[in-house]
N, C-alpha and C. Protein backbone atom coordinates (compact mmCIF):
# COMPACT_ATOMS: atom_id res chain seq x y z
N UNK A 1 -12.10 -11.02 -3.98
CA UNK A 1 -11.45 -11.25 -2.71
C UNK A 1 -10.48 -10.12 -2.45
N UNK A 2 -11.06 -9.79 -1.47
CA UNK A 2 -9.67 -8.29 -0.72
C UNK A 2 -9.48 -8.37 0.87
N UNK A 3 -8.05 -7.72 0.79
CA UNK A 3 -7.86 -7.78 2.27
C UNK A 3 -7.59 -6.55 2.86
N UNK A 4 -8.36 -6.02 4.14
CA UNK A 4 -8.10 -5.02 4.71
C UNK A 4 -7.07 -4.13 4.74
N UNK A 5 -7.09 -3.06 4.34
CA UNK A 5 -5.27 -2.70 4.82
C UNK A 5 -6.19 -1.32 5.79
N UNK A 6 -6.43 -0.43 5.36
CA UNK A 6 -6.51 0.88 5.79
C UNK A 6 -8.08 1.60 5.78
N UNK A 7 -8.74 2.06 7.26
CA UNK A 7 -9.18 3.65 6.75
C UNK A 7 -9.04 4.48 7.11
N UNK A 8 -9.29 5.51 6.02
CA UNK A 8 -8.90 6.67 6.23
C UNK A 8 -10.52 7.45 6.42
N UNK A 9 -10.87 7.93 7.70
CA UNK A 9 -11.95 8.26 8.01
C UNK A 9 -12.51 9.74 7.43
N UNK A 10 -11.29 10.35 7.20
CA UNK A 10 -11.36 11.55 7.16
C UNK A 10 -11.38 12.05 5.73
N UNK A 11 -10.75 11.18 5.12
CA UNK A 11 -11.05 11.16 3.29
C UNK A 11 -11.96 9.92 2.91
N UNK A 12 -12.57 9.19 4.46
CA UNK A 12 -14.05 8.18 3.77
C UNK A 12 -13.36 7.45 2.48
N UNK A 13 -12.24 6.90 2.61
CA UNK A 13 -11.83 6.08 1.71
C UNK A 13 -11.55 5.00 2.53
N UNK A 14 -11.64 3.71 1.99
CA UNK A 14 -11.24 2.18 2.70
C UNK A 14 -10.77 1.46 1.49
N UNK A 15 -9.04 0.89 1.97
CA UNK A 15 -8.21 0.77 1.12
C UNK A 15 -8.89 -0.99 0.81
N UNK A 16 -8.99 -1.59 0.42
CA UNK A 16 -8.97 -3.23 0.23
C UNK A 16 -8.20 -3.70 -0.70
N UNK A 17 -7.27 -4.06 -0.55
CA UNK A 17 -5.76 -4.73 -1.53
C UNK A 17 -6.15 -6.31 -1.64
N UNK A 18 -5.45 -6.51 -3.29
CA UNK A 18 -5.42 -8.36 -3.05
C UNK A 18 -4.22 -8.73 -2.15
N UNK A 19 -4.44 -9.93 -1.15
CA UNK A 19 -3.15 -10.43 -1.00
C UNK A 19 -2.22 -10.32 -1.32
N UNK A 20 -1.06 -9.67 -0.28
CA UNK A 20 0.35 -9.06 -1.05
C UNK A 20 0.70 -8.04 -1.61
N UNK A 21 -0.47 -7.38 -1.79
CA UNK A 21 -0.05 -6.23 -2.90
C UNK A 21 -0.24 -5.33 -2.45
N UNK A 22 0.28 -4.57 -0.69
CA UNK A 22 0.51 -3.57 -0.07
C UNK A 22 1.10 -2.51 -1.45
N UNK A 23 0.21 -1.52 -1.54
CA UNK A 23 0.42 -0.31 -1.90
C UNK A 23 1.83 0.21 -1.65
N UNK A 24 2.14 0.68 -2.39
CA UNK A 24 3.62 1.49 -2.18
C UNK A 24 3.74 2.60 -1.28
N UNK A 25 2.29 3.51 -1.54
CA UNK A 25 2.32 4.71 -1.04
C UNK A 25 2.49 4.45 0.81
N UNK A 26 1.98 2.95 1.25
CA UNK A 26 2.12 3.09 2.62
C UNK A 26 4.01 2.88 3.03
N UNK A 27 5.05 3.18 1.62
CA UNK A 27 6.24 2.91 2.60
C UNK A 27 7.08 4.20 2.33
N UNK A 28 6.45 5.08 2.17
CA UNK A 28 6.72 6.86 3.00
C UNK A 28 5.69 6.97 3.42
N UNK A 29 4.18 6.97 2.95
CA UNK A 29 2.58 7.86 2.97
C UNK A 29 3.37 9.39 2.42
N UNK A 30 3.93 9.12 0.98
CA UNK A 30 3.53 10.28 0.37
C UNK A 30 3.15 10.13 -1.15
N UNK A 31 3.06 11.24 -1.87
CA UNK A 31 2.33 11.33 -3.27
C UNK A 31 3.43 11.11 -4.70
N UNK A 32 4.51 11.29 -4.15
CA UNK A 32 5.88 11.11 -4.78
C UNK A 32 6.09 9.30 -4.80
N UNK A 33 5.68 9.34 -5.79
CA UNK A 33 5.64 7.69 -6.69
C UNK A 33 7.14 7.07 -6.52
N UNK A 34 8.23 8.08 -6.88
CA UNK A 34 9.90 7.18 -6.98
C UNK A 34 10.25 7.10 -5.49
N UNK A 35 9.97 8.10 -4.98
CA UNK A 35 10.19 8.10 -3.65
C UNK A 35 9.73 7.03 -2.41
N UNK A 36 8.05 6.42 -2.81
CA UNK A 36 7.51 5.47 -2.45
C UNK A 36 8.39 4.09 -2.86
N UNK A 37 8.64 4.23 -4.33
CA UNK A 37 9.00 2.75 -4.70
C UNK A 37 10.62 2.27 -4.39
N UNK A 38 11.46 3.46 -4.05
CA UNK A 38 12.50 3.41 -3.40
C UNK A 38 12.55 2.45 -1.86
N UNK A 39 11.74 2.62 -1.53
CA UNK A 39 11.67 1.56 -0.10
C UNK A 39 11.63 0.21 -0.49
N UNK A 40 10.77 0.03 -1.49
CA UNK A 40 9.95 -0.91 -1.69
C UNK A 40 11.07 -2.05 -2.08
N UNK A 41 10.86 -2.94 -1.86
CA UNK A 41 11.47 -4.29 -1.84
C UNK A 41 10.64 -5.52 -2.50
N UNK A 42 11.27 -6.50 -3.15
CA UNK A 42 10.12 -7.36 -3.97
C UNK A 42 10.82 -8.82 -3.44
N UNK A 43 10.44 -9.72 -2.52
CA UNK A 43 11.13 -11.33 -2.09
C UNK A 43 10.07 -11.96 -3.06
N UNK A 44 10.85 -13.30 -2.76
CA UNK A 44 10.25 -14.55 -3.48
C UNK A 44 8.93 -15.36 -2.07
N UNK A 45 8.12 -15.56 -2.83
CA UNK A 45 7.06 -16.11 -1.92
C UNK A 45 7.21 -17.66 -2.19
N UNK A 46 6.67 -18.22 -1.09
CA UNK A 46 6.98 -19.71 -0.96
C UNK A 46 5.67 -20.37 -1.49
């Protein structure tokens, strides 16, 4: 089971994430890993 997030037509890649587990890289879109996870935020799910 996956859920849509992204394509990228031009690198013919199609992202499919489990539930919740938005990628980091979409909270700059860059290649710099600390820099990505710096945004990143973790809540409690109900």
């Amino acid at each position: 089971f996956a859920d849509f997030r992204h394509l990228d037509p031009e690198k013919e890649i199609l992202y499919l994430v489990n539930c919740g587990a938005h990628t980091p890289w979409f909270a700059t879109r860059t290649d710099d890993v600390e820099s990505n996870l710096d945004k990143v935020s973790l809540d409690k799910q109900a």
